[in-house]
Structure formats: structure tokens, C-alpha cells
Protein backbone atom coordinates (compact mmCIF):
# COMPACT_ATOMS: atom_id res chain seq x y z
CA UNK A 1 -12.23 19.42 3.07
CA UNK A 2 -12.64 23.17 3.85
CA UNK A 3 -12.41 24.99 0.76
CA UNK A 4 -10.51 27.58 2.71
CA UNK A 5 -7.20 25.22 2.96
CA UNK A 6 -4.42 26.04 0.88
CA UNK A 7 -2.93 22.86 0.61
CA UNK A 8 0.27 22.09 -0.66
CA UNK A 9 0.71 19.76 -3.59
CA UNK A 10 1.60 16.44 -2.95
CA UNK A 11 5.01 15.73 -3.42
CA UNK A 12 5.87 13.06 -6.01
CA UNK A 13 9.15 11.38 -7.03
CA UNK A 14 9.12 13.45 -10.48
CA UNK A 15 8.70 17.09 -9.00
CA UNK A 16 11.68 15.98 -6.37
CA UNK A 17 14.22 14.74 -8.79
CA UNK A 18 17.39 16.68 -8.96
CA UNK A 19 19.13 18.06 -11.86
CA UNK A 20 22.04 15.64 -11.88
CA UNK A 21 19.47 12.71 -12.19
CA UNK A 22 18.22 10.36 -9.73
CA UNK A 23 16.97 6.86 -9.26
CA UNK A 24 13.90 7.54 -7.27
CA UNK A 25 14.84 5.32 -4.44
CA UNK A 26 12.42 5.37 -1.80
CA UNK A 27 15.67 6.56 0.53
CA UNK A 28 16.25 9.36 -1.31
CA UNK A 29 12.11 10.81 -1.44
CA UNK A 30 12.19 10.42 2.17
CA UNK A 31 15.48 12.57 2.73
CA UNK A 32 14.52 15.62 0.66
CA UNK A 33 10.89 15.61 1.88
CA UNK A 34 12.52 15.55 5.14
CA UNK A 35 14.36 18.16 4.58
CA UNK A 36 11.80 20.33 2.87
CA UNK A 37 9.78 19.70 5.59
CA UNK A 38 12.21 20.74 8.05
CA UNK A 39 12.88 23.93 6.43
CA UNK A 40 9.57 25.10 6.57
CA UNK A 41 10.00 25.57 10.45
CA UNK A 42 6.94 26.72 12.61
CA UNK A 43 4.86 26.47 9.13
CA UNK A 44 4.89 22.35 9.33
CA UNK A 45 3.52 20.66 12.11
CA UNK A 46 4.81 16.96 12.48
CA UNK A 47 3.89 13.72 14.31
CA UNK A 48 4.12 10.48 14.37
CA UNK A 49 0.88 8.31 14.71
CA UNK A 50 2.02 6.81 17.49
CA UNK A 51 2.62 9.96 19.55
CA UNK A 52 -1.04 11.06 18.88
CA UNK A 53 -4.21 9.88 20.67
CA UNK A 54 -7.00 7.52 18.70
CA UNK A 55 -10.30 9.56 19.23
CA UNK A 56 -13.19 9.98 17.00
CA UNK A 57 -12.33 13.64 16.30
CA UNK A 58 -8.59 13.36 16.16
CA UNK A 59 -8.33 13.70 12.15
CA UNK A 60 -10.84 17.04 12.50
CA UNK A 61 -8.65 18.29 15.42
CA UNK A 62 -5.40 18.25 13.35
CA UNK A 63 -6.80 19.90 10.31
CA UNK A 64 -8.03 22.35 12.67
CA UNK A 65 -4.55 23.54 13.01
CA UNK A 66 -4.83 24.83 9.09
CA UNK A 67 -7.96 26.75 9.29
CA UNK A 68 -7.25 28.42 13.20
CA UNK A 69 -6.72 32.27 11.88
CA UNK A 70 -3.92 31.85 14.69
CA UNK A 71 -1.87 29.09 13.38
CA UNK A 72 1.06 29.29 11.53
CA UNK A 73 0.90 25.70 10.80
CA UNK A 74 0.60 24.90 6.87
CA UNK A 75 1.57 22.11 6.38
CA UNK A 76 0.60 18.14 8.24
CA UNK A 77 3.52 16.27 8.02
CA UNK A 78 1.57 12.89 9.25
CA UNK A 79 4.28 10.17 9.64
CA UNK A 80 2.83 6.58 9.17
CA UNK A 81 -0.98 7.76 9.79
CA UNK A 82 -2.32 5.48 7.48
CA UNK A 83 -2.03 2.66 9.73
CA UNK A 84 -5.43 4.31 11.14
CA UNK A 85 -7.97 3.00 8.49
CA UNK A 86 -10.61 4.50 10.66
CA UNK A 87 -8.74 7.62 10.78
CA UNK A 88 -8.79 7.70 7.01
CA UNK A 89 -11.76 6.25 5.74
CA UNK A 90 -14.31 9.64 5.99
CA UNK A 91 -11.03 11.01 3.97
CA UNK A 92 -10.53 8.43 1.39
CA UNK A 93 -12.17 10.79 -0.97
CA UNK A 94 -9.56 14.03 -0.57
CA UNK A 95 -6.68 11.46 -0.13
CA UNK A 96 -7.63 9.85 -3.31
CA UNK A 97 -7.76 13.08 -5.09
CA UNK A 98 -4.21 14.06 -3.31
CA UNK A 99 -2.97 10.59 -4.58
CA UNK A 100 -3.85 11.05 -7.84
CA UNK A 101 -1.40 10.15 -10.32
CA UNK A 102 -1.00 11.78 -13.85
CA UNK A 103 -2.29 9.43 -16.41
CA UNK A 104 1.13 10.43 -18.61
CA UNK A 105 3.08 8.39 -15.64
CA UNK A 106 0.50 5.26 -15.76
CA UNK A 107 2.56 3.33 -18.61
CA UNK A 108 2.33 -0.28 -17.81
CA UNK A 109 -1.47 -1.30 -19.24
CA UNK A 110 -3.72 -2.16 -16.37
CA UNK A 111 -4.54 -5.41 -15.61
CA UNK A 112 -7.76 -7.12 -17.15
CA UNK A 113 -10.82 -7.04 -15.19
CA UNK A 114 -10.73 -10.78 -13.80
CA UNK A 115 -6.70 -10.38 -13.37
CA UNK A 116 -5.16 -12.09 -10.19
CA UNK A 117 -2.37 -9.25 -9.33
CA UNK A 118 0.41 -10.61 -6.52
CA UNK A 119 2.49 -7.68 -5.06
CA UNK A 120 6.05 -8.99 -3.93
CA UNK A 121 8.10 -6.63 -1.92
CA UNK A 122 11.65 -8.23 -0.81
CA UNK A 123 12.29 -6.23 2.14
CA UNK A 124 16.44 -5.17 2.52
CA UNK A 125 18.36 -7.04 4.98
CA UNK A 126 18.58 -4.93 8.01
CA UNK A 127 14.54 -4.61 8.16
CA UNK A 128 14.10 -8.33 8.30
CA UNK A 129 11.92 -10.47 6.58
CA UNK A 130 8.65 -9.37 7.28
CA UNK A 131 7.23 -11.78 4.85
CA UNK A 132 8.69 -14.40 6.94
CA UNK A 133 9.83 -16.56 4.04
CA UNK A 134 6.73 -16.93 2.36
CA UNK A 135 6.38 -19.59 -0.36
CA UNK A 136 4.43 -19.79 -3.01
CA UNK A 137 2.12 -22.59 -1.04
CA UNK A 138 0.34 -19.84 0.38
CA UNK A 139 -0.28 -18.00 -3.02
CA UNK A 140 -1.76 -21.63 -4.26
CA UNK A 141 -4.15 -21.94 -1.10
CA UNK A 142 -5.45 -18.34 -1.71
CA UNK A 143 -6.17 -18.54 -5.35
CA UNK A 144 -7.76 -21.81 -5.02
CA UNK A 145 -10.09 -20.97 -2.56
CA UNK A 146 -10.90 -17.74 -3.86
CA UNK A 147 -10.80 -18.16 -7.80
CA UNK A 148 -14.04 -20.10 -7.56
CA UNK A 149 -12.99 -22.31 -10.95
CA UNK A 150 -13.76 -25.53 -9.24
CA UNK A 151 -10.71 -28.18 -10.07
CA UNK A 152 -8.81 -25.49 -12.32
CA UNK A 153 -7.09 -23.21 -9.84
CA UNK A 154 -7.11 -20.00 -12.16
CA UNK A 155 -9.44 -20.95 -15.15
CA UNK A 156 -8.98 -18.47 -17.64
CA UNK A 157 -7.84 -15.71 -15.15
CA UNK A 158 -4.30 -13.26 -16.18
CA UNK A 159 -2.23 -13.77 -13.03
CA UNK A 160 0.31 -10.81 -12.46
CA UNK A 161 3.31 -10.52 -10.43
CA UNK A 162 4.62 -6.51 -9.67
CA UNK A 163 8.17 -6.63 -7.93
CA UNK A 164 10.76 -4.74 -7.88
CA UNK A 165 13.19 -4.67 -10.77
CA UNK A 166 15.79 -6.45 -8.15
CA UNK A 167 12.68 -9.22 -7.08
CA UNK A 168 12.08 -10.18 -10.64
CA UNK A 169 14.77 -13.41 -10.28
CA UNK A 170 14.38 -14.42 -6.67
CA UNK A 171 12.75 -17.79 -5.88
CA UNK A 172 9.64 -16.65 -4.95
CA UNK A 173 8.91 -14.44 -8.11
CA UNK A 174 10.60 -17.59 -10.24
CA UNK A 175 8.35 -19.80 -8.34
CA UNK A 176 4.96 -18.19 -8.58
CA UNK A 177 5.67 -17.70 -12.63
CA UNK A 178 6.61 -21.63 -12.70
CA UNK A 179 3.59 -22.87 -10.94
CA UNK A 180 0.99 -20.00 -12.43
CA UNK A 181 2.75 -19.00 -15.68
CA UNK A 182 2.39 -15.69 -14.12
CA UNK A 183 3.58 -12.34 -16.32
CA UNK A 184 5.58 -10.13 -14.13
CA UNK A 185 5.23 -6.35 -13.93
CA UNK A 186 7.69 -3.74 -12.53
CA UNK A 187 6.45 -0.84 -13.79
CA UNK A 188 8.43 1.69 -15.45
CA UNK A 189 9.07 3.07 -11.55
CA UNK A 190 7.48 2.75 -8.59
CA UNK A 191 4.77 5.61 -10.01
CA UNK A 192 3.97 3.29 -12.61
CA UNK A 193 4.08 0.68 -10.30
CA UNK A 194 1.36 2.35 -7.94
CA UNK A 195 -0.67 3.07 -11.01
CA UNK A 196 -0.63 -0.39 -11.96
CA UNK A 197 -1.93 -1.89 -8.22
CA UNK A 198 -4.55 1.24 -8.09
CA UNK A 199 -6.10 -0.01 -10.81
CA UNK A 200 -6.74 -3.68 -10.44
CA UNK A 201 -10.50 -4.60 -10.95
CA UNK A 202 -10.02 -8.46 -9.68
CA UNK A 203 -7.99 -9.99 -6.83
CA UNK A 204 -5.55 -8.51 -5.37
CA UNK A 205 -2.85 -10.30 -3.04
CA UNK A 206 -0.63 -7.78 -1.24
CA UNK A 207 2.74 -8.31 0.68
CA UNK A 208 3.07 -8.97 4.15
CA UNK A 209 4.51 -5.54 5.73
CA UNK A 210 4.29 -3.56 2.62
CA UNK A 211 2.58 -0.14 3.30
CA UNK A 212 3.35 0.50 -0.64
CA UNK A 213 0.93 -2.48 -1.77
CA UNK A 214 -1.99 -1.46 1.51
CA UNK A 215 -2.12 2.18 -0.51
CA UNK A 216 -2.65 0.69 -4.20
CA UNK A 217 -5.46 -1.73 -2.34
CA UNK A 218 -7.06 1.05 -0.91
CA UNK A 219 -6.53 3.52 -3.73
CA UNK A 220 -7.88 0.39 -5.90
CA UNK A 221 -11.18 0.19 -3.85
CA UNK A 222 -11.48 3.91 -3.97
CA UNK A 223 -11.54 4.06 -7.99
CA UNK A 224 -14.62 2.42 -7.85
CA UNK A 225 -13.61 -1.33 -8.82
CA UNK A 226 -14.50 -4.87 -7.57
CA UNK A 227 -11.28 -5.66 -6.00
CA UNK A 228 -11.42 -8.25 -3.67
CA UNK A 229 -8.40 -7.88 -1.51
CA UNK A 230 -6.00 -10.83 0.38
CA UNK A 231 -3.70 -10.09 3.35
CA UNK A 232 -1.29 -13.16 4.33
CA UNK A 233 0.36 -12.67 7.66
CA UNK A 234 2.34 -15.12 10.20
CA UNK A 235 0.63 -13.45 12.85
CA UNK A 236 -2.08 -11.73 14.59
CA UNK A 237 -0.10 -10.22 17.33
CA UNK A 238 1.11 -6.53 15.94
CA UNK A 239 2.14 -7.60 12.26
CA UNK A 240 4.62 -4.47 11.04
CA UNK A 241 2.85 -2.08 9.52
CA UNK A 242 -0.66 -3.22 8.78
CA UNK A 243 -4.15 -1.86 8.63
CA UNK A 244 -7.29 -3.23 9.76
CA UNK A 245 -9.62 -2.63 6.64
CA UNK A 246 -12.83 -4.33 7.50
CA UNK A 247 -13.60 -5.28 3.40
CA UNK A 248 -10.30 -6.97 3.22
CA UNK A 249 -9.90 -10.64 4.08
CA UNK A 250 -6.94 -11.45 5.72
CA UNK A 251 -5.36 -14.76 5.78
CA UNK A 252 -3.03 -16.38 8.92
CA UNK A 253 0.09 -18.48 6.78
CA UNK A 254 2.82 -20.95 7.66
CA UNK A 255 5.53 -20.30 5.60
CA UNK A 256 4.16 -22.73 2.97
CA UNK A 257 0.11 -23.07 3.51
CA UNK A 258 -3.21 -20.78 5.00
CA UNK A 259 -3.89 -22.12 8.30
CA UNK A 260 -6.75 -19.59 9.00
CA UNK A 261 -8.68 -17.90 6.06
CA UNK A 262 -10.82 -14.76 6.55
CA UNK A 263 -9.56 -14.14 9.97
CA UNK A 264 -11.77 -11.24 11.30
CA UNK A 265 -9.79 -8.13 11.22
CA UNK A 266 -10.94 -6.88 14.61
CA UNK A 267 -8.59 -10.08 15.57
CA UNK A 268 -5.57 -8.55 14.39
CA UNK A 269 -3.48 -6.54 17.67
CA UNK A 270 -1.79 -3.79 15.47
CA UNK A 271 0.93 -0.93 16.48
CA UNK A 272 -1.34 1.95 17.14
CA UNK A 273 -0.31 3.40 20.49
């Protein structure tokens, strides 16, 4: 990154928080950065990443729009840009550093080195289940394959659940402790939370849809570990908002089994124009 750029802090969940209190719903964060953003006028530049042309140079070309003497633009307000892993991976050094989280917020211990961490997001009725009912047949298929402990499915390995606070007592969360005796993990918010994924050292099984558990995977690879991550979907054909990471193996599922491991990622059609 040019020295030059004055860029503006990151905003977190903390630094937004009201003086009446707030619960740090994900609503909420997106409402006042709106609006902060908004208020900034001619000094933010906005765009969706659908709106913007995939070239080689496109990152370069919108960070030119800082350093141009003749700009007013400060601030990039990049709506849903990281679907672009190509986009971001000469930048996953500056983004990580951007990212980084205050070791005061990281509460929940980190998982152990060999841990198997699932990430279960329970999406809210009106977005539809982009997990497409998965059961925990799928979870089973993946660890066994990948666990390499012969006849014992997880050996001697920690298996984690991280949910939501709500998610801790639906069936699939109930299930996967049942069948794994896995510990679950909600993190004292979704900082914590973030913390906890970003620092997972052994496999890592993220939710279909959940752009949440894609940053702690690639935030996770970026702090140096040996995370091997897993990426169930029910299709190939533009899956909601998912990345094509070439280190990542994803996984086509049924609702209860893996039809399809380590499907190339260059398979997968995703939403980028």
C-alpha cells in the first residue's frame, strides 16, 4: 500500500456502539456505516462489485482514486468485493492488517492445533436457507474422509461448533454435538467470534452462504497456520455469496451426504458480473 494513503480506520462494532447501548446486530453496523458513509459525500466513493469490471488492474485502478492529487475521494466504500479472491489475494497482507482484531476482544481460547472447528450460520427467514437444510450426514462424510484416523472418525481430535447464541439449540447444532460430542462456541460477540475462526490451526468447515465464516478462513490462512479448509454447497451453479479460493476444497452435498469431494473450484459459476 502507498505509504502516502491516509486511510481511515476500520470500523468495528465497539467504536460504533451508541451511548444508550447496543446489541451489535449485524443490522444495526450496516445502518450507521451506511450512514457515515453517506455523510461523507464526494469524500467516499462507493460500488458494488457487481457494477465494476473484473480486470487485472481493477484493484490498482480504484486505489488510484486515493493517491490522484485531484480526487476528493477518501474513502472505498467496496460493497461485497470480497467475492473477488483474485481481486484480494496480492492484498491479503494490508487487509489482514486492516482486519486485525485487538487481542483484549479475542476472549474465547483458540482452538487446539489439530481442532476440527464447524461454523453454523442459521440464516433468518426472509433470506432463505442457503444451507439448504444441511444435516449433519455431510459433516460425518467430511470428517471421515479428511481426519485421516482410519476406522475412528475423529481420533483424538477437539471438534468445535461456533453458532450464534440463537443456533446453539437447533437440530443441527444438537445433532453434530450428539454424534461428535462436539463443544460449542459463540464467542462473547461476533468479534470474539471472528477471533475464534481466524485462529484455527486444523480443519476448518465453513457454512454454506456465510461471507462471515469465508473471512475467518481466509484471515485463518493469512496468520500463518495449517488450516485446511471445507466448503459444502448444493450447487455449482452461482452458490450465494461464495469465493473461489484455489487452496480450499470444496465439497458438492445432498442434504444428508458428499456426492462430489474436492470439486475443482474453477467449476464453481459464481455471481461476479
Amino acid at each position: 500500500v502507498n505509504p502516502k494513503i491516509d486511510l481511515y480506520r476500520a470500523l468495528t462494532y465497539n467504536s460504533l456502539e451508541p451511548k444508550d447501548g447496543w446489541n451489535n446486530t449485524d443490522d444495526r453496523a450496516n445502518k450507521v456505516t451506511s450512514g457515515w458513509v453517506e455523510s461523507l459525500g464526494e469524500k467516499a466513493f462507493t460500488i458494488n462489485h457487481m457494477e465494476y469490471p473484473l480486470q487485472d488492474d481493477s484493484v490498482d485502478r480504484l486505489v488510484s482514486k486515493l493517491t490522484d492529487p485531484s480526487s476528493p475521494v477518501q474513502v472505498l466504500n467496496l460493497r461485497a468485493f470480497f467475492i473477488h479472491h483474485d481481486w484480494m489475494a496480492d492484498w491479503m497482507d494490508p487487509i489482514s492488517d486492516w482486519l486485525h482484531i485487538d487481542p483484549s476482544c479475542c476472549v474465547t481460547p483458540p482452538p487446539s492445533d489439530n481442532a476440527i472447528v464447524i461454523h453454523v450460520r442459521d440464516f433468518s427467514p426472509d433470506e432463505g436457507d442457503k444451507n439448504n437444510h444441511l444435516e449433519v450426514g455431510v459433516y460425518r462424510d467430511i470428517i471421515h474422509r479428511y481426519s485421516n484416523n482410519n476406522n475412528n472418525v475423529t481420533g483424538d481430535r477437539e471438534i468445535i461448533v461456533v453458532c450464534q447464541p440463537k443456533s446453539t439449540k437447533s437440530e443441527l447444532v444438537q445433532a453434530l454435538v450428539e454424534e461428535f460430542g462436539a463443544e460449542v462456541r459463540t464467542g462473547t460477540d461476533s468479534i470474539d467470534a471472528m477471533c475464534f475462526l481466524s485462529r484455527t490451526r486444523g480443519m476448518l468447515i465453513l457454512s454454506t452462504s456465510s461471507s462471515f465464516s469465508e473471512m475467518g478462513a481466509l484471515l485463518a490462512e493469512q496468520n500463518g497456520g495449517d488450516v485446511e479448509v471445507h466448503y459444502p454447497t448444493h450447487t455449482l451453479d452461482k452458490p450465494a455469496c461464495t469465493m473461489k479460493v484455489p487452496s480450499w476444497k470444496y465439497h458438492l452435498v445432498e442434504q444428508s451426504r458428499v456426492i462430489d469431494f474436492d470439486v475443482d473450484h474453477e467449476r464453481l459459476k459464481v455471481v461476479q458480473s
